[in-house]
PDB file of N, CA and C in Angstrom:
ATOM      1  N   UNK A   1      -6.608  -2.502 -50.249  1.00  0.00           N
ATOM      2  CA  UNK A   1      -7.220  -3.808 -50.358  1.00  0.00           C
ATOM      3  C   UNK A   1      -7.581  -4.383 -48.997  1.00  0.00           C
ATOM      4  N   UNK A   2      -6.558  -4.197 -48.070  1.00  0.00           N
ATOM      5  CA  UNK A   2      -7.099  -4.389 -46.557  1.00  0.00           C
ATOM      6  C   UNK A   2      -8.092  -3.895 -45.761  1.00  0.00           C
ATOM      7  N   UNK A   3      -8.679  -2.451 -46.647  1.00  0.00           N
ATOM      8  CA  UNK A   3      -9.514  -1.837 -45.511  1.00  0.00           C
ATOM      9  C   UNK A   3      -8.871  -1.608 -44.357  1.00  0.00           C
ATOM     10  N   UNK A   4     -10.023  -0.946 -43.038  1.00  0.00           N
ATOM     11  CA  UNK A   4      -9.483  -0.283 -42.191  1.00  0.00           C
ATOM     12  C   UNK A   4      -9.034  -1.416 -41.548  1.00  0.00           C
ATOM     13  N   UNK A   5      -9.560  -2.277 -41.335  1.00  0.00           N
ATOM     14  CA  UNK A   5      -9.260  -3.027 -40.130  1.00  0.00           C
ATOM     15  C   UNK A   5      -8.228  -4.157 -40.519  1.00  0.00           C
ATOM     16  N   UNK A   6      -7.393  -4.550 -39.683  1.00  0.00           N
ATOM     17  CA  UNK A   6      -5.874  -5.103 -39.834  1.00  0.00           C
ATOM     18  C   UNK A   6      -6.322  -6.515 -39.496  1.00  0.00           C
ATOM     19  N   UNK A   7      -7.401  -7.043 -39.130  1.00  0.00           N
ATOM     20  CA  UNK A   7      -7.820  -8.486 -39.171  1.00  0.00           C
ATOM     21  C   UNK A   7      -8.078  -9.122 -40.719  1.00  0.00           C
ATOM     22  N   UNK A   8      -8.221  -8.266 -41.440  1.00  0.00           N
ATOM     23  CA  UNK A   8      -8.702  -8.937 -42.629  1.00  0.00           C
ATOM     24  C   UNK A   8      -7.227  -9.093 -43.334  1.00  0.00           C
ATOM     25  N   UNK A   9      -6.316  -7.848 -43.497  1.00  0.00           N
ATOM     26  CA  UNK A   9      -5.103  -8.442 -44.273  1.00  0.00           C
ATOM     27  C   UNK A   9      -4.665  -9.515 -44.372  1.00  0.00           C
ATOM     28  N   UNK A  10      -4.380 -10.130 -43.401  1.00  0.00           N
ATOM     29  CA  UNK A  10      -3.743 -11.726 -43.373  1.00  0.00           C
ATOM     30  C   UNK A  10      -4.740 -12.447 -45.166  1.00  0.00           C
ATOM     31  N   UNK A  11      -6.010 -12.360 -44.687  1.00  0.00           N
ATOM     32  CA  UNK A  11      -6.895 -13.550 -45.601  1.00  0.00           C
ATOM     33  C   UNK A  11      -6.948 -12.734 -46.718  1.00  0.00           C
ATOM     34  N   UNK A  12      -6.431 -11.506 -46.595  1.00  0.00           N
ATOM     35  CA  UNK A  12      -6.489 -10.870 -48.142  1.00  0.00           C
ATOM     36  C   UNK A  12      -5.478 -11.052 -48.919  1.00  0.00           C
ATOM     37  N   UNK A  13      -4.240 -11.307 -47.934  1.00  0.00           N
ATOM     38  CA  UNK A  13      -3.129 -11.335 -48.451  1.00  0.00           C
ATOM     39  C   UNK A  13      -2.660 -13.232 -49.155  1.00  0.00           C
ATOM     40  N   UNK A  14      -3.802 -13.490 -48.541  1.00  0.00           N
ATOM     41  CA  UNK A  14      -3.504 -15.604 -48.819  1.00  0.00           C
ATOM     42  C   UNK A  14      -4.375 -15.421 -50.037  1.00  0.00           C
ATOM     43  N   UNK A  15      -5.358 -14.927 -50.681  1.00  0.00           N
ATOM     44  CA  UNK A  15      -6.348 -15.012 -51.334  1.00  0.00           C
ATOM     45  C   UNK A  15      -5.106 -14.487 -52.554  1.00  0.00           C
ATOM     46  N   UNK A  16      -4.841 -13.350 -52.266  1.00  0.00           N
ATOM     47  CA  UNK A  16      -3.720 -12.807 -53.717  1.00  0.00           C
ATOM     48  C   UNK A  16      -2.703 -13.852 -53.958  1.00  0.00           C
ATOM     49  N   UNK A  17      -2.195 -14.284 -53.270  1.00  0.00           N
ATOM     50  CA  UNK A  17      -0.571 -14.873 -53.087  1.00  0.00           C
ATOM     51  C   UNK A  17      -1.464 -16.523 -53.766  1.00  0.00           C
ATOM     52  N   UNK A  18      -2.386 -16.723 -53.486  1.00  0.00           N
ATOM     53  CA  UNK A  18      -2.783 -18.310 -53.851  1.00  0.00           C
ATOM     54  C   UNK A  18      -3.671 -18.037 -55.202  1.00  0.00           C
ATOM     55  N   UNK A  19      -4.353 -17.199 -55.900  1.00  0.00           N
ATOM     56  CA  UNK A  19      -4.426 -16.766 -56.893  1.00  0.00           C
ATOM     57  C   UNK A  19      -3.848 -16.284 -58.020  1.00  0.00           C
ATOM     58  N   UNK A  20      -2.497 -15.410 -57.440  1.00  0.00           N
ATOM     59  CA  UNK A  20      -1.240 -15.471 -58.306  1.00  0.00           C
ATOM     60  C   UNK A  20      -0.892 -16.544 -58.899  1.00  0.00           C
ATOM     61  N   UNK A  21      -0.370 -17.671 -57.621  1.00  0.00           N
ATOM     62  CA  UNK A  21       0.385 -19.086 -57.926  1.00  0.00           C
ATOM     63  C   UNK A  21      -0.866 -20.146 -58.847  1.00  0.00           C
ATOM     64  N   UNK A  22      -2.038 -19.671 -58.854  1.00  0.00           N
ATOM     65  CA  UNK A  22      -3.033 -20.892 -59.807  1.00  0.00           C
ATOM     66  C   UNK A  22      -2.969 -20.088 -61.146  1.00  0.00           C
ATOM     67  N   UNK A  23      -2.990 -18.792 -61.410  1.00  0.00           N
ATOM     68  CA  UNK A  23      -2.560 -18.182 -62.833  1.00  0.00           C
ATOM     69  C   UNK A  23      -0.522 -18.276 -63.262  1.00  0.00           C
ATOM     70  N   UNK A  24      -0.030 -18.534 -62.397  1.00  0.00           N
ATOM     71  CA  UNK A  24       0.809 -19.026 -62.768  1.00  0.00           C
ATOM     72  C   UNK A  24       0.798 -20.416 -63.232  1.00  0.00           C
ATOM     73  N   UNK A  25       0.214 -21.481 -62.878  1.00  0.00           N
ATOM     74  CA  UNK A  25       0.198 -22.612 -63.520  1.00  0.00           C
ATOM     75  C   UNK A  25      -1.182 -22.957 -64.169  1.00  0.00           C
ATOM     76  N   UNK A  26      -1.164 -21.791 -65.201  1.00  0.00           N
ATOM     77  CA  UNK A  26      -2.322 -21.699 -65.803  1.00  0.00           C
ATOM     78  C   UNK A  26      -3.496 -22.212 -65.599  1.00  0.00           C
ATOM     79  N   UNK A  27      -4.191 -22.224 -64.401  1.00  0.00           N
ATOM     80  CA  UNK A  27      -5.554 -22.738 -63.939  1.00  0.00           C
ATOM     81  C   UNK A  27      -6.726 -21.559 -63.996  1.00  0.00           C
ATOM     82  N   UNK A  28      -7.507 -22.308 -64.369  1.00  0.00           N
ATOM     83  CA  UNK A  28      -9.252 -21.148 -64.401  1.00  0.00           C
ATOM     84  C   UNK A  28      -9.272 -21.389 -63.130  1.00  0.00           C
ATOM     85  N   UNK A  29      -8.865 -22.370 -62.287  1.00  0.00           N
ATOM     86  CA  UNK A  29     -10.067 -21.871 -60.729  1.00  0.00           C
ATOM     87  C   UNK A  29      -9.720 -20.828 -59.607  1.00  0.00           C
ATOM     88  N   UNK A  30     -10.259 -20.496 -58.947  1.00  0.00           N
ATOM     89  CA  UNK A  30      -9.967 -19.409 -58.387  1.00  0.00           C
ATOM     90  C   UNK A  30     -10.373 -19.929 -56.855  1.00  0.00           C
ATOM     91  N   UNK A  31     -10.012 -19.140 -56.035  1.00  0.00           N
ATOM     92  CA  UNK A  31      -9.781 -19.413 -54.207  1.00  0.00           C
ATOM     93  C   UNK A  31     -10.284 -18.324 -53.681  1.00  0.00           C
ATOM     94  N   UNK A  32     -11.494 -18.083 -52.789  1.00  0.00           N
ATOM     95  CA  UNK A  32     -11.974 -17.028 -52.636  1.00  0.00           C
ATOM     96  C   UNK A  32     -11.944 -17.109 -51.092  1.00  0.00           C
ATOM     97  N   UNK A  33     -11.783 -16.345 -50.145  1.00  0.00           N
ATOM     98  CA  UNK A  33     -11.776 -16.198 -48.679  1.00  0.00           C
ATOM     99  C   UNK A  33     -12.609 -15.222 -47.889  1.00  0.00           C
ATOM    100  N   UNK A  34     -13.323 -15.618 -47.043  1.00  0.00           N
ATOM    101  CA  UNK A  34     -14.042 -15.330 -46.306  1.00  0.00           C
ATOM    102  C   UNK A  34     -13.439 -14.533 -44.710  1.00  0.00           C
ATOM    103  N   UNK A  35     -13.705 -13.710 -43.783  1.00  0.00           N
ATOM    104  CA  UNK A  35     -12.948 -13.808 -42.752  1.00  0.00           C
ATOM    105  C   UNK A  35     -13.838 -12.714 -41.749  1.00  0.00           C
ATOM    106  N   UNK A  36     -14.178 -13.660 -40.956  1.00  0.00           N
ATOM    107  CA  UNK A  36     -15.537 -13.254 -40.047  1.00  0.00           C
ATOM    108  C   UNK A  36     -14.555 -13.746 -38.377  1.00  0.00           C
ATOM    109  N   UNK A  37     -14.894 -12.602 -37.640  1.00  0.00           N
ATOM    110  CA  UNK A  37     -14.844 -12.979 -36.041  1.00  0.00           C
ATOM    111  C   UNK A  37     -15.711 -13.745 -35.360  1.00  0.00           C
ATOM    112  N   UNK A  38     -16.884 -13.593 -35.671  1.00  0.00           N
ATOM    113  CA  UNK A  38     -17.556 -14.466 -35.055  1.00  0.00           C
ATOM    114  C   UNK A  38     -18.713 -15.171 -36.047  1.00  0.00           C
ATOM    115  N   UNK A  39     -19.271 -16.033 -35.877  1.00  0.00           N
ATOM    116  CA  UNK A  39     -19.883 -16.822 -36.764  1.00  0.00           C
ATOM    117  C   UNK A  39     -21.504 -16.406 -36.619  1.00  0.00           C
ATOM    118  N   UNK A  40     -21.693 -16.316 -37.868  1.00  0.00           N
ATOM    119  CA  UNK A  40     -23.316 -15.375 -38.091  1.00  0.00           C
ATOM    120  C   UNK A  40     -24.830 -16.161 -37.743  1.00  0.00           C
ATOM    121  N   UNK A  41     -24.508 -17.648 -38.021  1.00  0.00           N
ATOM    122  CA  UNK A  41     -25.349 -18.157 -37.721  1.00  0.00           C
ATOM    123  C   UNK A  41     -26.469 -18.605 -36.808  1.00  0.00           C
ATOM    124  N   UNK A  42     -27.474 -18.444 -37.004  1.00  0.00           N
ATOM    125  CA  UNK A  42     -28.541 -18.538 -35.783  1.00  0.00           C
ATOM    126  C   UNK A  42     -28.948 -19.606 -34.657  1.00  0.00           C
ATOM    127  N   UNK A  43     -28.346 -20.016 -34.009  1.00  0.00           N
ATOM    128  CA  UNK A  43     -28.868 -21.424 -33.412  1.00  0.00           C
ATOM    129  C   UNK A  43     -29.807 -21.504 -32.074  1.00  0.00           C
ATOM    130  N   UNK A  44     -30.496 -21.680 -32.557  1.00  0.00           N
ATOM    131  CA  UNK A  44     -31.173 -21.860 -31.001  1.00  0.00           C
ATOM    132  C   UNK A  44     -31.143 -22.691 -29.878  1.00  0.00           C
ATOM    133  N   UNK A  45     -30.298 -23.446 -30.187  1.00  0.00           N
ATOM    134  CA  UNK A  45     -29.180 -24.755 -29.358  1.00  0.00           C
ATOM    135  C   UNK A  45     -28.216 -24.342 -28.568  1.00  0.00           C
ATOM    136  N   UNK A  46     -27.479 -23.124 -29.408  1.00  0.00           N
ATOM    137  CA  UNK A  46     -26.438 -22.605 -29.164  1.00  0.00           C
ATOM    138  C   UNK A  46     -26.983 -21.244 -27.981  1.00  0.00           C
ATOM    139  N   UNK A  47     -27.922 -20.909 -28.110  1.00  0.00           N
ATOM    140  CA  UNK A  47     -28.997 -19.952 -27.317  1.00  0.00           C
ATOM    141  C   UNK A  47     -29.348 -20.354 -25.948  1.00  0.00           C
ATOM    142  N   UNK A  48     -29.820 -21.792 -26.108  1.00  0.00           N
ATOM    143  CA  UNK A  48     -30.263 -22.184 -24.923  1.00  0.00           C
ATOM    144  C   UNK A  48     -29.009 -22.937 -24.138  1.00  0.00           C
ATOM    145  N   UNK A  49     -27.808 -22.984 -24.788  1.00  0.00           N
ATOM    146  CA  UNK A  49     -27.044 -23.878 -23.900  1.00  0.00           C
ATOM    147  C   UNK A  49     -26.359 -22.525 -23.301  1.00  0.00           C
ATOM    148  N   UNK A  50     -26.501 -21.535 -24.094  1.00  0.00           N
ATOM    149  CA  UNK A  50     -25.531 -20.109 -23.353  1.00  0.00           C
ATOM    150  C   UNK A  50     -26.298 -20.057 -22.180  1.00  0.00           C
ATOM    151  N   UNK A  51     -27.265 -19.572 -22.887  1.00  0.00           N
ATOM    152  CA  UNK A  51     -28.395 -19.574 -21.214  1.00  0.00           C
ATOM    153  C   UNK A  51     -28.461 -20.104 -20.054  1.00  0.00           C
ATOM    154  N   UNK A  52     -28.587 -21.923 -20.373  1.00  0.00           N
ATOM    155  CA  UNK A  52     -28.870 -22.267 -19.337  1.00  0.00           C
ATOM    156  C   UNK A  52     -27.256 -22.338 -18.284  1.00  0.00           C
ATOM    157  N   UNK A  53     -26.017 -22.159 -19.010  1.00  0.00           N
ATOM    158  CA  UNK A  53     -24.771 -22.017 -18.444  1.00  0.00           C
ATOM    159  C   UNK A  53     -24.929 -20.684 -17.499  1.00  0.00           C
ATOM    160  N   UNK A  54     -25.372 -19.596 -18.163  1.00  0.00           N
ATOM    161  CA  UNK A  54     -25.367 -18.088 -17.348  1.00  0.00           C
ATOM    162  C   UNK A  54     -26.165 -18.439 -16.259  1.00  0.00           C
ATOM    163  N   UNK A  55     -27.229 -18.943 -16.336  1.00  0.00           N
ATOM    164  CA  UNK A  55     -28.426 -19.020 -15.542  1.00  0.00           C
ATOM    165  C   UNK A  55     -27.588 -19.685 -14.121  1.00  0.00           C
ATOM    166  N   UNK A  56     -27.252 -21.369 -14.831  1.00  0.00           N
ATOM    167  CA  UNK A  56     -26.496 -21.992 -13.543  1.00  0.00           C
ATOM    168  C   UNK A  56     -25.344 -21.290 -12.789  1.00  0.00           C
ATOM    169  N   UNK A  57     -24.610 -20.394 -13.308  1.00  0.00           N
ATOM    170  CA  UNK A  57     -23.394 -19.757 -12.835  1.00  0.00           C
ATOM    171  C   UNK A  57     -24.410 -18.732 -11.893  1.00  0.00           C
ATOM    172  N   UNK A  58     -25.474 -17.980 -12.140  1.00  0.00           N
ATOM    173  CA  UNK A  58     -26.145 -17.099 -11.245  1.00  0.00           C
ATOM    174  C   UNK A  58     -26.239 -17.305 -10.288  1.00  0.00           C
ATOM    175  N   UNK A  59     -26.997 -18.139 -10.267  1.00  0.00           N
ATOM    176  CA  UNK A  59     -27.644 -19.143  -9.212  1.00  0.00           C
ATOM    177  C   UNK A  59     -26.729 -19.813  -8.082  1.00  0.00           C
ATOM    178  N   UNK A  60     -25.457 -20.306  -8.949  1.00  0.00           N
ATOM    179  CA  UNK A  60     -24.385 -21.278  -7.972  1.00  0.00           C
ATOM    180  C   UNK A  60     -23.953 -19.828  -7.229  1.00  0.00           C
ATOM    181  N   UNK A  61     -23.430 -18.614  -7.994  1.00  0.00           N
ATOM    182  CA  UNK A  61     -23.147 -17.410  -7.138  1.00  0.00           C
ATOM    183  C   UNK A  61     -24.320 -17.118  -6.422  1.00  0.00           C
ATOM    184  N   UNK A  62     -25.324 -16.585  -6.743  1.00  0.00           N
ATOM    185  CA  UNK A  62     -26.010 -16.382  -5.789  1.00  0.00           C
ATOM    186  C   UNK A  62     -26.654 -16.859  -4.399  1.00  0.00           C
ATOM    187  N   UNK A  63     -26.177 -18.516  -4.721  1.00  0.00           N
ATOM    188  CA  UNK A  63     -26.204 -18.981  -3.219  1.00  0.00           C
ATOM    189  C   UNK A  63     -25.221 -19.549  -2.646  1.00  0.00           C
ATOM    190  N   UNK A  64     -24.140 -19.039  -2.863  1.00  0.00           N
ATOM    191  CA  UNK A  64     -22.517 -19.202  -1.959  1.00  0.00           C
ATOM    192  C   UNK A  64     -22.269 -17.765  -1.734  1.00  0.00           C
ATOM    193  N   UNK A  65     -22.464 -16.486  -2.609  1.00  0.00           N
ATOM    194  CA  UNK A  65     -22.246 -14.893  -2.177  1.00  0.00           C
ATOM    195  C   UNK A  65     -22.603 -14.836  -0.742  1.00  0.00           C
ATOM    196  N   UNK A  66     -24.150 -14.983  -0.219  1.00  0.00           N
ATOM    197  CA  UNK A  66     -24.549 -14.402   1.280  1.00  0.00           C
ATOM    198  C   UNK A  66     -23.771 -15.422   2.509  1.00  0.00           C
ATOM    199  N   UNK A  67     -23.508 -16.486   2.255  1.00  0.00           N
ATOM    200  CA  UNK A  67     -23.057 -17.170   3.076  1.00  0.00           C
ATOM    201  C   UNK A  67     -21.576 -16.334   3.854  1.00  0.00           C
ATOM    202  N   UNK A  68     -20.816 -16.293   2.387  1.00  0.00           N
ATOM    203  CA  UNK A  68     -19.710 -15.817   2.709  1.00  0.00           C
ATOM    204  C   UNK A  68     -19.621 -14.627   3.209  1.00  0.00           C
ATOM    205  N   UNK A  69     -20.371 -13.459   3.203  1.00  0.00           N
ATOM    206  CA  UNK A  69     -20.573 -12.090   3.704  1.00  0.00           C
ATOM    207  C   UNK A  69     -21.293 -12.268   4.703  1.00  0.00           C
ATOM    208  N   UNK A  70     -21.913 -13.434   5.520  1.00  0.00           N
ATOM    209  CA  UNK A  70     -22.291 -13.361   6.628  1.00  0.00           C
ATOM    210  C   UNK A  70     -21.025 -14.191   7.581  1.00  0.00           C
ATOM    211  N   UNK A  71     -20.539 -15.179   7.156  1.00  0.00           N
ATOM    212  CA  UNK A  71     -19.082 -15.248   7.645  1.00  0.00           C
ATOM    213  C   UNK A  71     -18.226 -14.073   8.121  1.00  0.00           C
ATOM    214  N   UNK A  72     -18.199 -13.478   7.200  1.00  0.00           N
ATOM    215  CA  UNK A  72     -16.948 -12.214   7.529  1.00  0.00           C
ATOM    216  C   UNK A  72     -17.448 -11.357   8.585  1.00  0.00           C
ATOM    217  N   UNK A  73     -18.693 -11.020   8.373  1.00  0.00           N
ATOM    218  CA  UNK A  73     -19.439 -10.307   9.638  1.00  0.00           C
ATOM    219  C   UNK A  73     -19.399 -11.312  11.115  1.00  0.00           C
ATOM    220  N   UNK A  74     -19.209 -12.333  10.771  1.00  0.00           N
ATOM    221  CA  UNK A  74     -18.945 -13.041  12.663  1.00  0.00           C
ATOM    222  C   UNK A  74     -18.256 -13.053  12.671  1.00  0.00           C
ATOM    223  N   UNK A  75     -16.998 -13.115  11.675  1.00  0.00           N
ATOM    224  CA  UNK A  75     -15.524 -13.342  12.020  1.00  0.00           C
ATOM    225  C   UNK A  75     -14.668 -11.873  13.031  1.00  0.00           C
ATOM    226  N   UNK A  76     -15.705 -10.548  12.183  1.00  0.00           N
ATOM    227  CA  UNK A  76     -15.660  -9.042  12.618  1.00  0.00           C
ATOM    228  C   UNK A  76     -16.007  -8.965  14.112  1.00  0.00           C
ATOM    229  N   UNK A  77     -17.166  -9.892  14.382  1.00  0.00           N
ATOM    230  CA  UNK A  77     -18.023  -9.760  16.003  1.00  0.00           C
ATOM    231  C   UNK A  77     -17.354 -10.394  16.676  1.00  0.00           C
ATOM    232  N   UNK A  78     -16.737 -11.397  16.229  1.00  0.00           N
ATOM    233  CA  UNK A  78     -15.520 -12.174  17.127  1.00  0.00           C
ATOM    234  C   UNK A  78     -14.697 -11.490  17.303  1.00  0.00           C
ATOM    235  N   UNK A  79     -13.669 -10.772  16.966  1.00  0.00           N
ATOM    236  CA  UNK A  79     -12.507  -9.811  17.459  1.00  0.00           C
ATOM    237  C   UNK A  79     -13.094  -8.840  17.847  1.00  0.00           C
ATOM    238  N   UNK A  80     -14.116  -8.100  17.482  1.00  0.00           N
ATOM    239  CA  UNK A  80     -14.878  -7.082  18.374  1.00  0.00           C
ATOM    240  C   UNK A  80     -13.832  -5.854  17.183  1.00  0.00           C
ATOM    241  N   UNK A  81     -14.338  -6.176  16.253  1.00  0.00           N
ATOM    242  CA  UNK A  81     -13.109  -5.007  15.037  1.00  0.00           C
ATOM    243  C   UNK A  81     -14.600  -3.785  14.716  1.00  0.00           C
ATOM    244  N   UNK A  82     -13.855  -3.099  14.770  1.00  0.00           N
ATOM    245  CA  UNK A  82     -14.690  -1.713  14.374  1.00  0.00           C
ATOM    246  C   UNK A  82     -14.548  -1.173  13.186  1.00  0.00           C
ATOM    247  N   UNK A  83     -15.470  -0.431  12.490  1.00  0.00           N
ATOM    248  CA  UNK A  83     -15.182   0.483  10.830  1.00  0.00           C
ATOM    249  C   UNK A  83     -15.139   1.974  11.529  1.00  0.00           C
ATOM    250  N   UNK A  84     -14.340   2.844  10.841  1.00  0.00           N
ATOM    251  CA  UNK A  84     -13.837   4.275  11.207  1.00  0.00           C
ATOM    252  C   UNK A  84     -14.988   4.919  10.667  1.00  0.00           C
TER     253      UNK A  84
END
Protein backbone atom coordinates (compact mmCIF):
# COMPACT_ATOMS: atom_id res chain seq x y z
CA UNK A 1 0.00 0.00 0.00
CA UNK A 2 3.04 2.28 0.58
CA UNK A 3 4.75 1.79 -2.63
CA UNK A 4 8.36 2.22 -3.07
CA UNK A 5 8.90 5.27 -1.58
CA UNK A 6 8.74 5.67 2.38
CA UNK A 7 7.41 9.38 2.11
CA UNK A 8 4.05 8.37 1.31
CA UNK A 9 3.46 5.74 4.25
CA UNK A 10 2.92 8.19 6.93
CA UNK A 11 -0.39 9.75 4.74
CA UNK A 12 -1.27 6.26 3.81
CA UNK A 13 -1.20 5.13 7.02
CA UNK A 14 -3.58 8.39 8.49
CA UNK A 15 -5.96 7.83 5.52
CA UNK A 16 -6.55 3.90 6.81
CA UNK A 17 -6.45 4.55 10.57
CA UNK A 18 -9.10 7.71 10.00
CA UNK A 19 -11.28 5.67 7.68
CA UNK A 20 -11.37 2.70 9.92
CA UNK A 21 -12.47 5.03 12.95
CA UNK A 22 -15.51 6.86 10.53
CA UNK A 23 -16.79 3.08 9.62
CA UNK A 24 -16.57 2.42 13.03
CA UNK A 25 -19.00 5.07 13.97
CA UNK A 26 -20.97 4.24 11.17
CA UNK A 27 -20.38 7.25 8.81
CA UNK A 28 -20.65 7.26 4.76
CA UNK A 29 -17.94 9.96 4.55
CA UNK A 30 -14.74 9.18 3.73
CA UNK A 31 -11.09 11.17 4.14
CA UNK A 32 -8.97 10.98 1.23
CA UNK A 33 -5.11 12.22 1.29
CA UNK A 34 -3.03 13.62 -0.99
CA UNK A 35 0.95 13.77 -0.45
CA UNK A 36 3.13 15.71 -2.86
CA UNK A 37 6.85 17.20 -2.12
CA UNK A 38 6.55 19.92 -3.87
CA UNK A 39 3.58 21.82 -5.06
CA UNK A 40 2.53 21.41 -8.86
CA UNK A 41 1.21 24.55 -9.48
CA UNK A 42 2.18 27.08 -12.08
CA UNK A 43 2.83 30.61 -11.00
CA UNK A 44 4.33 33.06 -12.76
CA UNK A 45 4.73 35.31 -9.62
CA UNK A 46 6.37 32.66 -8.06
CA UNK A 47 8.79 32.54 -11.39
CA UNK A 48 9.61 35.95 -11.44
CA UNK A 49 10.23 36.48 -7.75
CA UNK A 50 12.73 33.24 -7.97
CA UNK A 51 14.36 35.02 -10.66
CA UNK A 52 14.64 38.22 -9.82
CA UNK A 53 16.22 36.84 -6.18
CA UNK A 54 18.91 34.58 -8.33
CA UNK A 55 19.53 37.41 -10.59
CA UNK A 56 20.19 39.93 -7.46
CA UNK A 57 22.37 37.32 -5.58
CA UNK A 58 24.54 37.14 -9.10
CA UNK A 59 25.09 40.32 -9.46
CA UNK A 60 25.71 41.29 -5.54
CA UNK A 61 28.45 38.22 -6.03
CA UNK A 62 29.63 39.23 -8.97
CA UNK A 63 30.61 42.59 -7.88
CA UNK A 64 32.21 41.91 -4.39
CA UNK A 65 34.09 38.37 -6.00
CA UNK A 66 36.93 40.62 -8.08
CA UNK A 67 37.44 43.05 -5.45
CA UNK A 68 38.31 40.49 -3.03
CA UNK A 69 40.78 38.44 -5.35
CA UNK A 70 42.43 41.56 -6.18
CA UNK A 71 42.97 42.24 -2.42
CA UNK A 72 44.64 38.99 -1.80
CA UNK A 73 46.95 39.55 -4.74
CA UNK A 74 48.38 42.96 -2.95
CA UNK A 75 48.25 41.51 0.23
CA UNK A 76 50.76 38.54 -1.70
CA UNK A 77 52.96 41.71 -3.32
CA UNK A 78 53.22 43.13 0.03
CA UNK A 79 55.12 40.27 1.76
CA UNK A 80 56.80 39.56 -1.49
CA UNK A 81 55.17 35.60 -0.98
CA UNK A 82 55.88 33.36 -3.85
CA UNK A 83 53.76 30.11 -5.44
CA UNK A 84 56.09 26.83 -5.83
Amino acid sequence: MCGAEPVNCYPVLVNIISNTLLRLHNCTARIRLWSELFSRTESSDLKKYIFANCLTYLLTLAAGLPPLLAVSSMEDYKVKSMSC
